[in-house]
C-alpha atoms as a PDB file:
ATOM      1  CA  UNK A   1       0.000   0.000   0.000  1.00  0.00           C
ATOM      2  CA  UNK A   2       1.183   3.441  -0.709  1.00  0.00           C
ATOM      3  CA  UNK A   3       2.571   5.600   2.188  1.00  0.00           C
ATOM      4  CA  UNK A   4       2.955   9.534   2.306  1.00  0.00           C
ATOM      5  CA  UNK A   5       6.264  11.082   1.175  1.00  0.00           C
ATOM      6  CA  UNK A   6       7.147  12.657   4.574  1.00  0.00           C
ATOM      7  CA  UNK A   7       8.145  16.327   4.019  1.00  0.00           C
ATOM      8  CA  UNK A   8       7.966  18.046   7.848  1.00  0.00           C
ATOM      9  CA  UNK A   9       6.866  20.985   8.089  1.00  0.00           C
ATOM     10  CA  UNK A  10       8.847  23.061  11.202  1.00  0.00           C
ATOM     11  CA  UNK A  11       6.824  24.013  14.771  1.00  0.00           C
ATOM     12  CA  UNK A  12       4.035  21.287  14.235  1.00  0.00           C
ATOM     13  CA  UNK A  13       4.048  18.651  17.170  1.00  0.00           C
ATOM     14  CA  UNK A  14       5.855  15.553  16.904  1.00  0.00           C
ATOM     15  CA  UNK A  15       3.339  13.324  17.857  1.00  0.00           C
ATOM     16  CA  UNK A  16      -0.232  13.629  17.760  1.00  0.00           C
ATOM     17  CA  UNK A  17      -2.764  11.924  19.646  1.00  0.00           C
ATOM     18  CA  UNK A  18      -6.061  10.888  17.792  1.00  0.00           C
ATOM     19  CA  UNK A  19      -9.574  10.261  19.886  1.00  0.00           C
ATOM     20  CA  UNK A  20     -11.485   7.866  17.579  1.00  0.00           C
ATOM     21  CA  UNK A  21     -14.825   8.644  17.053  1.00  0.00           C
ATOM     22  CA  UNK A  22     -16.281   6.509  14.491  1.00  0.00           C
ATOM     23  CA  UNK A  23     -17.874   3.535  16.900  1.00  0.00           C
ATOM     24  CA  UNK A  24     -20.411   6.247  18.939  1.00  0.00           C
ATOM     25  CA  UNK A  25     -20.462   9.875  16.691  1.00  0.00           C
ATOM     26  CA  UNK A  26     -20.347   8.410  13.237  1.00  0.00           C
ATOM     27  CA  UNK A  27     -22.592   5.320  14.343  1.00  0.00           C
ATOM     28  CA  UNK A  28     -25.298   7.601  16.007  1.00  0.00           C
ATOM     29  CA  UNK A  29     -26.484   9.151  12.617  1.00  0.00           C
ATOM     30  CA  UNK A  30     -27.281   5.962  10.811  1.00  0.00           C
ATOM     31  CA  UNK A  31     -30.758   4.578  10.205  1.00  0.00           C
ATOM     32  CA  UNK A  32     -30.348   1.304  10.175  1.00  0.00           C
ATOM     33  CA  UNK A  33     -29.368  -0.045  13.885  1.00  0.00           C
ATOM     34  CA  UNK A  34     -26.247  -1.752  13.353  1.00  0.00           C
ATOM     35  CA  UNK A  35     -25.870  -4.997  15.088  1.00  0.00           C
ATOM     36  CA  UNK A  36     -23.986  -4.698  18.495  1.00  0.00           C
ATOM     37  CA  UNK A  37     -21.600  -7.965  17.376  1.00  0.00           C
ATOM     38  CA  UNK A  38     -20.570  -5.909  14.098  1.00  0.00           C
ATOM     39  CA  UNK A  39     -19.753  -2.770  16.865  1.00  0.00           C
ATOM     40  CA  UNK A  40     -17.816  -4.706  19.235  1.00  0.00           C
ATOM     41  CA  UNK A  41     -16.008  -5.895  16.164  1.00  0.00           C
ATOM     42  CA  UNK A  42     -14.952  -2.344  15.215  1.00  0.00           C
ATOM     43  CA  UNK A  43     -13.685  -1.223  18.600  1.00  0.00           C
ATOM     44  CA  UNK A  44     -11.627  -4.637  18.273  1.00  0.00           C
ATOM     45  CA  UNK A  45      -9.995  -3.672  14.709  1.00  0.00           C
ATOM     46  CA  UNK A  46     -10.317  -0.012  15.622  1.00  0.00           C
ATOM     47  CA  UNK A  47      -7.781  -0.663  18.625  1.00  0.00           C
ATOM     48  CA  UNK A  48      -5.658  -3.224  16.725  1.00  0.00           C
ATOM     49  CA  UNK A  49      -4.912  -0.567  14.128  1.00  0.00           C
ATOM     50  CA  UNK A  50      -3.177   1.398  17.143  1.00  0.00           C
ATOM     51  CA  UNK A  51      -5.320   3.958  17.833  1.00  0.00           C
ATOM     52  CA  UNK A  52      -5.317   4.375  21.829  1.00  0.00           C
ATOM     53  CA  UNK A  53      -8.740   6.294  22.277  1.00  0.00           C
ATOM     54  CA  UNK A  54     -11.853   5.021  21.027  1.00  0.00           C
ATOM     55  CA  UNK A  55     -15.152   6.383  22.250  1.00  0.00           C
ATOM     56  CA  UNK A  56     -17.746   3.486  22.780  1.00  0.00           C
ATOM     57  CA  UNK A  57     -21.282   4.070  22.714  1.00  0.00           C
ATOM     58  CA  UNK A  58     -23.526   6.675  24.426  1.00  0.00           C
ATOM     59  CA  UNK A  59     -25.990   6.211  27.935  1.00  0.00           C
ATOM     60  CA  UNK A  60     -28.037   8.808  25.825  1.00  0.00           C
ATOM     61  CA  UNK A  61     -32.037   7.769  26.171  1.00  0.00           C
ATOM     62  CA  UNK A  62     -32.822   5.376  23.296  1.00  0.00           C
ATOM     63  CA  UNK A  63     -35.438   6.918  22.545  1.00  0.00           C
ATOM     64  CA  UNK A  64     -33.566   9.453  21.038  1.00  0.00           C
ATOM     65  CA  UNK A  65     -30.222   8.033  19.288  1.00  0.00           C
ATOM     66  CA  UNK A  66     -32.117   4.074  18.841  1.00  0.00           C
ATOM     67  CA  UNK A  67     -28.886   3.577  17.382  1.00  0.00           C
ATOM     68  CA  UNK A  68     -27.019   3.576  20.943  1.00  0.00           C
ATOM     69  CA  UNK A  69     -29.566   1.458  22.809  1.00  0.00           C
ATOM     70  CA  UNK A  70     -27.702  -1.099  22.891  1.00  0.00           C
ATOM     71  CA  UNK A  71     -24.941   0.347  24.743  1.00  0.00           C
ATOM     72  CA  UNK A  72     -24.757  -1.895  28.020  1.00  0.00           C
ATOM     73  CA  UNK A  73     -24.485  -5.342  25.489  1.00  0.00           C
ATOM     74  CA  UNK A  74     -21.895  -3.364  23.766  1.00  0.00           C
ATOM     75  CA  UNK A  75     -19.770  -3.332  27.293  1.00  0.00           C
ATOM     76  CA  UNK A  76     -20.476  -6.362  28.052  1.00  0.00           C
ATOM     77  CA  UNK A  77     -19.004  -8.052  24.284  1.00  0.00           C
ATOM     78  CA  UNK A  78     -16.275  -5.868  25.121  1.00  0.00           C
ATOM     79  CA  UNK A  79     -15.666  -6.877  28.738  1.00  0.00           C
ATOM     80  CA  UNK A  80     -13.947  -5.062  31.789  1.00  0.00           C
ATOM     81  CA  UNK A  81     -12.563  -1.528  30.390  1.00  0.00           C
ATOM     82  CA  UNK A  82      -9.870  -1.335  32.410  1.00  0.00           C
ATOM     83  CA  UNK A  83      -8.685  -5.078  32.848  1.00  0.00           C
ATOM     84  CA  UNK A  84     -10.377  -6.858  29.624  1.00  0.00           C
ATOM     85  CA  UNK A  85      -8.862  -6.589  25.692  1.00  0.00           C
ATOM     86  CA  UNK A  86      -9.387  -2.902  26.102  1.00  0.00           C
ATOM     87  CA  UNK A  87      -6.876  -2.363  29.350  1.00  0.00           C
ATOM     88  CA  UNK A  88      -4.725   0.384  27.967  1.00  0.00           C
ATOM     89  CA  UNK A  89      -7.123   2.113  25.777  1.00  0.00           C
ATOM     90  CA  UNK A  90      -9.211   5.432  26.305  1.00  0.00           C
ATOM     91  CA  UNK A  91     -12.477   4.006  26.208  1.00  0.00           C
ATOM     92  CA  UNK A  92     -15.296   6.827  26.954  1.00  0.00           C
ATOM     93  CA  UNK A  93     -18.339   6.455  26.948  1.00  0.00           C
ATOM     94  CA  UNK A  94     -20.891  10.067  26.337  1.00  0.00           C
ATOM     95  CA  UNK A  95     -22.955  10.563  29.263  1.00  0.00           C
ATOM     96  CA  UNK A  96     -25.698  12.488  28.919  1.00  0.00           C
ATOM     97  CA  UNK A  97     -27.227  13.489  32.347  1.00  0.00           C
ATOM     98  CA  UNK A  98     -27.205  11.729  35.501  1.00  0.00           C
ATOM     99  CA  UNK A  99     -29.240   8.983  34.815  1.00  0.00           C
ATOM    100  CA  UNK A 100     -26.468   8.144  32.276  1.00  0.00           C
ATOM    101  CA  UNK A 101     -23.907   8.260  34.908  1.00  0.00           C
ATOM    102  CA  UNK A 102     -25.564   5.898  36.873  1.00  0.00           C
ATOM    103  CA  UNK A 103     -25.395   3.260  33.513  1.00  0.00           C
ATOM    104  CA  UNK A 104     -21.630   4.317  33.095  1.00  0.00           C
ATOM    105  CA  UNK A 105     -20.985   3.433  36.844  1.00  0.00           C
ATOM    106  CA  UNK A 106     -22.890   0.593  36.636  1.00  0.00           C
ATOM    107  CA  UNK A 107     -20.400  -1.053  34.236  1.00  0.00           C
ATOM    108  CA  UNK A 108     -17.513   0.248  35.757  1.00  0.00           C
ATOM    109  CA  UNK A 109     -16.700   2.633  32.540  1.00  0.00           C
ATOM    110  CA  UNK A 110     -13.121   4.681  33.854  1.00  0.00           C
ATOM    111  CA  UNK A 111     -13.846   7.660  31.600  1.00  0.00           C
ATOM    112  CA  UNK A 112     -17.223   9.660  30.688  1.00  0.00           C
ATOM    113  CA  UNK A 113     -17.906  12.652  28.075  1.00  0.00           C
ATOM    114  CA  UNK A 114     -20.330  14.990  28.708  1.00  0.00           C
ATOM    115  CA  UNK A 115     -21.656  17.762  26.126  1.00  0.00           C
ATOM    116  CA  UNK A 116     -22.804  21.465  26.148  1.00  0.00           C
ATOM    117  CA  UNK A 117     -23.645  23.676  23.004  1.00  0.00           C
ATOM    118  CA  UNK A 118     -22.091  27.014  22.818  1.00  0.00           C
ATOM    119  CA  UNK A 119     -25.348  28.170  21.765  1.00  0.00           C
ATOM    120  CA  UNK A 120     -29.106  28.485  23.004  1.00  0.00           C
ATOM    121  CA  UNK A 121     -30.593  27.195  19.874  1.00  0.00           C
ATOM    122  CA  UNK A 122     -28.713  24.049  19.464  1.00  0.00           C
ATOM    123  CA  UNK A 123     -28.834  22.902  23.138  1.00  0.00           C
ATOM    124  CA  UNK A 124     -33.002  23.267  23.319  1.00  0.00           C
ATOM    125  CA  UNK A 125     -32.815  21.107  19.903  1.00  0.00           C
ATOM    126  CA  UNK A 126     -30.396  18.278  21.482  1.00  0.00           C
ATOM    127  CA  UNK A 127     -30.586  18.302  25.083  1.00  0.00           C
ATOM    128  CA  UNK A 128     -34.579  20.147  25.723  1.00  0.00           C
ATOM    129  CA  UNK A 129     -32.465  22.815  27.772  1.00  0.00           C
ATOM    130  CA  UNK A 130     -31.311  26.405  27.963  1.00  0.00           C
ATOM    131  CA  UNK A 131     -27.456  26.161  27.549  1.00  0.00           C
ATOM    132  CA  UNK A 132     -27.010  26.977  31.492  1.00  0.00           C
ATOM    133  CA  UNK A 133     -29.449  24.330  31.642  1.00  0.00           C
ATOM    134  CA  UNK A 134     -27.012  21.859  30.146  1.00  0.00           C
ATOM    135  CA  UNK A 135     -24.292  22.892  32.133  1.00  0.00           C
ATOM    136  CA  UNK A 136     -25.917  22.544  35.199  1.00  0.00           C
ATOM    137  CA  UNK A 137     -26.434  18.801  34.101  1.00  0.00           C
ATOM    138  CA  UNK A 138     -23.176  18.048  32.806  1.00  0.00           C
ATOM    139  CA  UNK A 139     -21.856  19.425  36.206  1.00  0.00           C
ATOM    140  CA  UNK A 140     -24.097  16.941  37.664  1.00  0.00           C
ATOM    141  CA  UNK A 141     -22.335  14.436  35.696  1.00  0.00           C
ATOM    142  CA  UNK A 142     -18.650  15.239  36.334  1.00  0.00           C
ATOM    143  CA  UNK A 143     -19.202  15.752  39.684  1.00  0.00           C
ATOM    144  CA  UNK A 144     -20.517  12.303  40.206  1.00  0.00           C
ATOM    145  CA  UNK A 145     -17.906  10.938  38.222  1.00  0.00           C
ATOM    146  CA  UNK A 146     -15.003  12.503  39.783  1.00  0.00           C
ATOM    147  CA  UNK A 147     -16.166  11.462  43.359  1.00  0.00           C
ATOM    148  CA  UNK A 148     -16.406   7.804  41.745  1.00  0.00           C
ATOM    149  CA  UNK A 149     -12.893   8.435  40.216  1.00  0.00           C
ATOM    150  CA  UNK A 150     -13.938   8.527  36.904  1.00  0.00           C
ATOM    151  CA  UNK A 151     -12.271  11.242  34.281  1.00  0.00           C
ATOM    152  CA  UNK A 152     -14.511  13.272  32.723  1.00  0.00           C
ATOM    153  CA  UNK A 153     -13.954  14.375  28.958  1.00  0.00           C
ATOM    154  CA  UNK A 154     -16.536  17.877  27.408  1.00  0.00           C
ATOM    155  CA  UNK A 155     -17.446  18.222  24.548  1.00  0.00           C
ATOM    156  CA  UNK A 156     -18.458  21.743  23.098  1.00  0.00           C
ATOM    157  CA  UNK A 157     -20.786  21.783  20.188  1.00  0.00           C
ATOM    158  CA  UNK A 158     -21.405  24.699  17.750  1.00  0.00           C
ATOM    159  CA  UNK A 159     -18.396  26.663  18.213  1.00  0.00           C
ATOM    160  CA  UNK A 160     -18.419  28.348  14.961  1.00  0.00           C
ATOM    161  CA  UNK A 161     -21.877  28.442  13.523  1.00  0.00           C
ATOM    162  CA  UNK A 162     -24.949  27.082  14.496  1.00  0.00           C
ATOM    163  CA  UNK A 163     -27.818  26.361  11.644  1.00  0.00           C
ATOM    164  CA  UNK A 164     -30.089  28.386  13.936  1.00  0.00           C
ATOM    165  CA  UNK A 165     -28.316  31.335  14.558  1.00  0.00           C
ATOM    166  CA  UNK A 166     -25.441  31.633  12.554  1.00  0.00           C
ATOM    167  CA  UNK A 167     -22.503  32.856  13.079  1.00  0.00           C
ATOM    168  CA  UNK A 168     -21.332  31.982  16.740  1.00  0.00           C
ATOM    169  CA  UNK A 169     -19.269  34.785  18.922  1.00  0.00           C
ATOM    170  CA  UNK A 170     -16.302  32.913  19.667  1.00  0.00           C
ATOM    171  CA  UNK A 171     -16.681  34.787  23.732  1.00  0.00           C
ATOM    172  CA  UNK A 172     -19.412  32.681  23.796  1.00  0.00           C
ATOM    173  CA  UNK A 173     -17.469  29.578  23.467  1.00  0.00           C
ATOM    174  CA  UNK A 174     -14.720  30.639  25.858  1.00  0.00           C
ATOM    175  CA  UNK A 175     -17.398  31.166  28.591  1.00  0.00           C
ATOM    176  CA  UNK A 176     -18.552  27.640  28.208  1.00  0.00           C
ATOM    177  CA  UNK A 177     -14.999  25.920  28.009  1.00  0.00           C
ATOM    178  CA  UNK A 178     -14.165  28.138  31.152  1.00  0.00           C
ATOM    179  CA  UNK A 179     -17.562  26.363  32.731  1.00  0.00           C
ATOM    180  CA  UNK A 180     -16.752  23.125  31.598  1.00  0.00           C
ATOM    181  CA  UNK A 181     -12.749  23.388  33.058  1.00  0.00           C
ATOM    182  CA  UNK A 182     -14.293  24.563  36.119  1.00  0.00           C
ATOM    183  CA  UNK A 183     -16.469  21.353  36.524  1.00  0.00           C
ATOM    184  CA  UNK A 184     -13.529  19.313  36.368  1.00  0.00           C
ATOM    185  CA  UNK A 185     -13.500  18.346  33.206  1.00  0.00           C
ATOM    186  CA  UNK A 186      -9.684  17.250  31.768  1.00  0.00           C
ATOM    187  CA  UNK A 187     -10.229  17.911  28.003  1.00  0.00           C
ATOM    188  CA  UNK A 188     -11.724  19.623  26.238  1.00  0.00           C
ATOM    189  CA  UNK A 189     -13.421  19.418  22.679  1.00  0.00           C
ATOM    190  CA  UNK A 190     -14.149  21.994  20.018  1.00  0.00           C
ATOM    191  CA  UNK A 191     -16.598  20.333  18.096  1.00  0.00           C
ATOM    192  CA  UNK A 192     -16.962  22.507  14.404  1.00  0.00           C
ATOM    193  CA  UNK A 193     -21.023  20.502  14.121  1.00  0.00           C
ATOM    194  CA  UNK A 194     -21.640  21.594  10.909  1.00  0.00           C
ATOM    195  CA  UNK A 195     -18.338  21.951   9.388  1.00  0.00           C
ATOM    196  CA  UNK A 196     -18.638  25.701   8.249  1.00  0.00           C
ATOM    197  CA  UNK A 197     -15.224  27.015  10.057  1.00  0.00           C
ATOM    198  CA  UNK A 198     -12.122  28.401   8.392  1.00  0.00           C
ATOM    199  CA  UNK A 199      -8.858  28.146   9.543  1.00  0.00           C
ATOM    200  CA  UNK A 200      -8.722  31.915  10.527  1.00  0.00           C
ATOM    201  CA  UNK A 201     -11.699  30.832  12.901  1.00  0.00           C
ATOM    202  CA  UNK A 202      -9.859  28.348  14.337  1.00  0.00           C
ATOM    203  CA  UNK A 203      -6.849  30.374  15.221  1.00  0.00           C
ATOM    204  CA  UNK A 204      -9.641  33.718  16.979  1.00  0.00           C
ATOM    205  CA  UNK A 205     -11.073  30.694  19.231  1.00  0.00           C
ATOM    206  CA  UNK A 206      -7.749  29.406  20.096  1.00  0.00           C
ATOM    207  CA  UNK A 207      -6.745  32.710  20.616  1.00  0.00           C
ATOM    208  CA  UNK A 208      -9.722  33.740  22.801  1.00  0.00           C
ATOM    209  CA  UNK A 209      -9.052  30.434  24.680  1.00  0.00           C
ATOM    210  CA  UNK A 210      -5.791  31.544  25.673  1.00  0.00           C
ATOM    211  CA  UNK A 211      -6.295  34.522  26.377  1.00  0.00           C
ATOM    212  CA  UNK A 212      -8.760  33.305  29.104  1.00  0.00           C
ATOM    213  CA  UNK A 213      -6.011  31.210  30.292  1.00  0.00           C
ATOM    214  CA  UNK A 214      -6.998  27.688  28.762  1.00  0.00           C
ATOM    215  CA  UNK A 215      -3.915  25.876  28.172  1.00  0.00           C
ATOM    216  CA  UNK A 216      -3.514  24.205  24.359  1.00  0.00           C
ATOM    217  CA  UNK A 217      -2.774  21.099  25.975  1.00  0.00           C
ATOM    218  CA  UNK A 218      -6.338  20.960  27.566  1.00  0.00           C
ATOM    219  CA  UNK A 219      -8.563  21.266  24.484  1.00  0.00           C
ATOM    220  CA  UNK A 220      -8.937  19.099  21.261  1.00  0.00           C
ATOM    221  CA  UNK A 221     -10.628  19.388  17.885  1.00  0.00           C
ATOM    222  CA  UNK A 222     -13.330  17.973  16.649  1.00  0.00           C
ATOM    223  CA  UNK A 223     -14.434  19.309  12.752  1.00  0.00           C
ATOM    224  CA  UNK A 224     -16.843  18.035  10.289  1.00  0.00           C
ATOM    225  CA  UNK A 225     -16.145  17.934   6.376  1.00  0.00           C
ATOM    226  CA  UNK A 226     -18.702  19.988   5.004  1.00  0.00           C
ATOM    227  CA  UNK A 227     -17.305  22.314   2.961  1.00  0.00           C
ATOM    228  CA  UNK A 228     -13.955  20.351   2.384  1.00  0.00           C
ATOM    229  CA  UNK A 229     -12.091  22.176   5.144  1.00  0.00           C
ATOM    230  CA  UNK A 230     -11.802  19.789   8.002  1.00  0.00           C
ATOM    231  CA  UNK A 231      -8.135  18.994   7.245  1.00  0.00           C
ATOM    232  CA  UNK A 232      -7.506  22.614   6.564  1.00  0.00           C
ATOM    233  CA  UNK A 233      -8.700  23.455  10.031  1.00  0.00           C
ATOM    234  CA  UNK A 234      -6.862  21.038  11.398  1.00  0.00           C
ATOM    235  CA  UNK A 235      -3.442  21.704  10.292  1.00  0.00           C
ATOM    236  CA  UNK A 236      -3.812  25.294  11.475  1.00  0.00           C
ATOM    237  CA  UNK A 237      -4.488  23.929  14.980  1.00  0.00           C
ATOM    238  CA  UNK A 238      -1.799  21.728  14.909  1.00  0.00           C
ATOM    239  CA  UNK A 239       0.284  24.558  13.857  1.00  0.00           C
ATOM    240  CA  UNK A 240      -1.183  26.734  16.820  1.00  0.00           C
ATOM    241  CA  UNK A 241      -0.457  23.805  19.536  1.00  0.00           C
ATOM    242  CA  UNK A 242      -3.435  21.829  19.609  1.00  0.00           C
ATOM    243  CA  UNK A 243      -2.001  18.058  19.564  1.00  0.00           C
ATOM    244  CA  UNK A 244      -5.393  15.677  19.839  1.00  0.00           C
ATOM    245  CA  UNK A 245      -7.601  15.295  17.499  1.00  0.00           C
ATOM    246  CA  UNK A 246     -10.996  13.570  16.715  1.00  0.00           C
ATOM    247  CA  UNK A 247     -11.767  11.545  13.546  1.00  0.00           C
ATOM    248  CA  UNK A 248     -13.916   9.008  12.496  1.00  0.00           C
ATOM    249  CA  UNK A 249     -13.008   6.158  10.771  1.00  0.00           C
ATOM    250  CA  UNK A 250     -13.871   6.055   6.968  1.00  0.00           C
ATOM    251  CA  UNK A 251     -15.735   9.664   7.707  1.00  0.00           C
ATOM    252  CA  UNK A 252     -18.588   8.103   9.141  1.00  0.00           C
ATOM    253  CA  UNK A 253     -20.951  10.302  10.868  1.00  0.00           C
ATOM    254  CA  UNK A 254     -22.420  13.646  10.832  1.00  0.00           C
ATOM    255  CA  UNK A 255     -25.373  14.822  13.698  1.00  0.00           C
ATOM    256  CA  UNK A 256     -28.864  13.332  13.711  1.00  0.00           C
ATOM    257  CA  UNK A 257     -30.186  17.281  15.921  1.00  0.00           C
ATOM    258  CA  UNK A 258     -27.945  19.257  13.509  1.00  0.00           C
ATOM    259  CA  UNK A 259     -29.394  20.414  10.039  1.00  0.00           C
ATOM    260  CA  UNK A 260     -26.585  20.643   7.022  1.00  0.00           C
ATOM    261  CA  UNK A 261     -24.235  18.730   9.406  1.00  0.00           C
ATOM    262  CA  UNK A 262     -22.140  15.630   7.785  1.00  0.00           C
ATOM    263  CA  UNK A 263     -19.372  13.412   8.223  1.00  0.00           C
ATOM    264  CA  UNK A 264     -16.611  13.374  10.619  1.00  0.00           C
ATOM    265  CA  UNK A 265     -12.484  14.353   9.910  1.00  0.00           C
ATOM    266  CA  UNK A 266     -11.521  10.758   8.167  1.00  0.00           C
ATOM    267  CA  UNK A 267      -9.405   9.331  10.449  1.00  0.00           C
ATOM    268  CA  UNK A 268      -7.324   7.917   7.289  1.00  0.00           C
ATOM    269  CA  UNK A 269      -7.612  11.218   5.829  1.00  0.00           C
ATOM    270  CA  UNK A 270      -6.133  12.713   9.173  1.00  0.00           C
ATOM    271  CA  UNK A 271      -3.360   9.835   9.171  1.00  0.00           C
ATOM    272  CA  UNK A 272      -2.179  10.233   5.685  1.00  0.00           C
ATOM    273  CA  UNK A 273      -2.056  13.837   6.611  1.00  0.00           C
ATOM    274  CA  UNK A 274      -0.089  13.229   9.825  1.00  0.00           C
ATOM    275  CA  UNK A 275       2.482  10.953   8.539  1.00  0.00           C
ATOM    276  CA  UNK A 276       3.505  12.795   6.027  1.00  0.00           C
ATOM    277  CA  UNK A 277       4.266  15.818   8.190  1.00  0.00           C
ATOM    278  CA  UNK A 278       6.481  13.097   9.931  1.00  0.00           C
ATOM    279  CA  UNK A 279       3.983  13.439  12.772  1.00  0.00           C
ATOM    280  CA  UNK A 280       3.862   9.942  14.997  1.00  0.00           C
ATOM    281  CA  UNK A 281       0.291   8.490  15.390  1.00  0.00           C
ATOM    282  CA  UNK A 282       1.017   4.928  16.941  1.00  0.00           C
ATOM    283  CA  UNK A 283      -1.754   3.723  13.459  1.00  0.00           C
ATOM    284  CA  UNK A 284      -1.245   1.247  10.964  1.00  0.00           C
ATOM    285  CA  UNK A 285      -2.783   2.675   8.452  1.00  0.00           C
ATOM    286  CA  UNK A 286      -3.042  -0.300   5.961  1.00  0.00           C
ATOM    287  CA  UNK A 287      -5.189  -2.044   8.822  1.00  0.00           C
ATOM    288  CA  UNK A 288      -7.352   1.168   9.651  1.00  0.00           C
ATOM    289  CA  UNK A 289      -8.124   1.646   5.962  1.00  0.00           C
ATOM    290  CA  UNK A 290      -8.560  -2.212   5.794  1.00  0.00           C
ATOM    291  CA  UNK A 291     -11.363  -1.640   8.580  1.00  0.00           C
ATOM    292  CA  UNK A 292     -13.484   1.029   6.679  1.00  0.00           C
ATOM    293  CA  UNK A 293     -13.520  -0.967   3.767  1.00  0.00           C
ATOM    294  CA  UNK A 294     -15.039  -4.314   5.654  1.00  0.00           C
ATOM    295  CA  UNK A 295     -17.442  -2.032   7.435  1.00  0.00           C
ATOM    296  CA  UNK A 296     -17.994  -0.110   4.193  1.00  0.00           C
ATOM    297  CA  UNK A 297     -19.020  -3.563   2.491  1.00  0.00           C
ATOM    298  CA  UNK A 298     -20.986  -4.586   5.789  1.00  0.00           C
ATOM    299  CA  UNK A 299     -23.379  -1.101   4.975  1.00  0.00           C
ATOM    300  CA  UNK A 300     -23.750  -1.522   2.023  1.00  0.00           C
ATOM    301  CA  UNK A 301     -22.216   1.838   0.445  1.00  0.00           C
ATOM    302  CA  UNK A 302     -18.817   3.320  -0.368  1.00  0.00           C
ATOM    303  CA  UNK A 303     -16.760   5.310   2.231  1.00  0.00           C
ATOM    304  CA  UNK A 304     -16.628   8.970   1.999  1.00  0.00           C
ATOM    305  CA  UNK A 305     -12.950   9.051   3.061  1.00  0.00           C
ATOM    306  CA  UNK A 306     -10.813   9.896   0.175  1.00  0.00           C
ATOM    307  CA  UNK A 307      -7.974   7.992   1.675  1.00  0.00           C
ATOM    308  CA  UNK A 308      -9.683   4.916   1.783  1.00  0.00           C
ATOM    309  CA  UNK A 309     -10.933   5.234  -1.657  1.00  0.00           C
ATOM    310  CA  UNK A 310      -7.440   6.134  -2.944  1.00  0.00           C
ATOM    311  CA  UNK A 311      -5.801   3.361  -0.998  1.00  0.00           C
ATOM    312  CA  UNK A 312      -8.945   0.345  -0.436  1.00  0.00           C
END
């Protein structure tokens, strides 16, 4: 299989840490329920293709993602996080409100996610809440899971336009990150939901961030491929500090509360990317590509990633 010619490029980090979210975020938007044995599957392959952090499922209601109601057999094909074929691995799990903590503690899951818009519109149409609303949950959340000695990931969604309102002040973002540090919360993800920023968007946030006193080394990004600019985005980031980033394998994904909003950052887009800046990823990427292609032939329909396409 053909690799990247690596040509560095100086001041990028040399090692980048990717938080794989094809099994729950590109999962959630599909119609047809997957079958939990073809899930556990993927977080198998997912993991043997070295990525260290894959996000499992949701303890969202299932009346609302169907797709995710199966998240407790998922744990259980998968087996003790910490101990099982997992030990090793960031394994989250999204945890919606405190119901969905107790599910996560149930099964003994060592890290939880939690998620807050950045704007009013967007958290009424995912979460039935005014945006303090949903912090005042999620800090229900982390605070449970920190006294049960869980870590607690947050997520923040519409941070540069929402399909609602628009354009989205980037102060507004800082004030939730700020809420979301101060809850406990270890790291932190920009989530780009409908894929409209540019990279001089990404640098005002970052900049914003900083100047608020959020460290680089506490946030992550998180940007959908709408218009084509995912990568883009993500190489000025890297370029301003940031050194995680999500992806979903073969692009899966998109948002099923989020009008316009479609797939996930490749992961073998980001990889190809990555290694030929030199950057270390701990992936194979013949066996990641290798995975989108079964799963590809399992749905029933092409991959969007242009890696895999190129290289399947």
């Amino acid at each position: 299989m053909r690799e990247p010619q690596v040509t560095p490029i100086p001041g990028l980090p040399e090692r980048v840490s990717i938080y794989e979210v094809g099994a729950r975020d590109g999962l959630q938007n599909e119609s047809e329920v997957v079958p939990v044995e073809v899930k556990a599957e993927l977080v198998r392959r997912l993991v043997a293709s070295g990525l260290r952090a894959v996000e499992l499922t949701s303890f969202v209601h299932p009346r609302w993602v169907p797709q995710l109601a199966d998240a407790e057999q998922l744990l259980d094909l998968l087996g003790p996080l910490s101990t099982g074929e997992l030990a090793g691995v960031r394994a989250p799990v999204l945890v919606p409100n405190a119901r969905g903590l107790e599910r996560a503690l149930a099964r003994d899951v060592p890290e939880l996610a939690v998620f807050v818009s950045a704007t009013e519109s967007f958290a009424r149409k995912n979460l039935n809440a005014s945006r303090d609303e949903a912090l005042a949950m999620s800090g229900q959340v982390v605070e449970g899971a920190l006294a049960a000695g869980r870590s607690v990931r947050g997520y923040v969604s519409m941070c540069f336009g929402d399909p609602w309102e628009g354009d989205v002040d980037a102060a507004a973002v800082v004030d939730v990150v700020l809420a979301l540090r101060e809850q406990g919360c270890h790291e932190i993800s920009l989530g780009d939901t409908i894929g409209v920023a540019t990279p001089g968007q990404v640098v005002r946030l970052l900049d914003g961030l900083a100047a608020a006193g959020v460290p680089r080394e506490a946030l992550a990004v998180h940007f959908h491929d709408t218009y084509g600019q995912a990568l883009s985005n993500t190489l000025i980031a890297l370029q301003q500090g940031i050194t995680t980033v999500d992806s979903s394998a073969g692009g899966l994904g998109g948002c099923p509360f989020a009008m316009s909003a479609t797939g996930n950052l490749a992961t073998e887009d980001l990889v190809w990317q990555l290694h030929g800046l030199g950057i270390e990823t701990g992936v194979d990427l013949p066996k990641l590509v290798a995975t989108s292609v079964w799963l590809a032939g399992l749905m029933g329909r092409p991959s969007p990633s242009n890696a895999v396409r190129a290289l399947g």
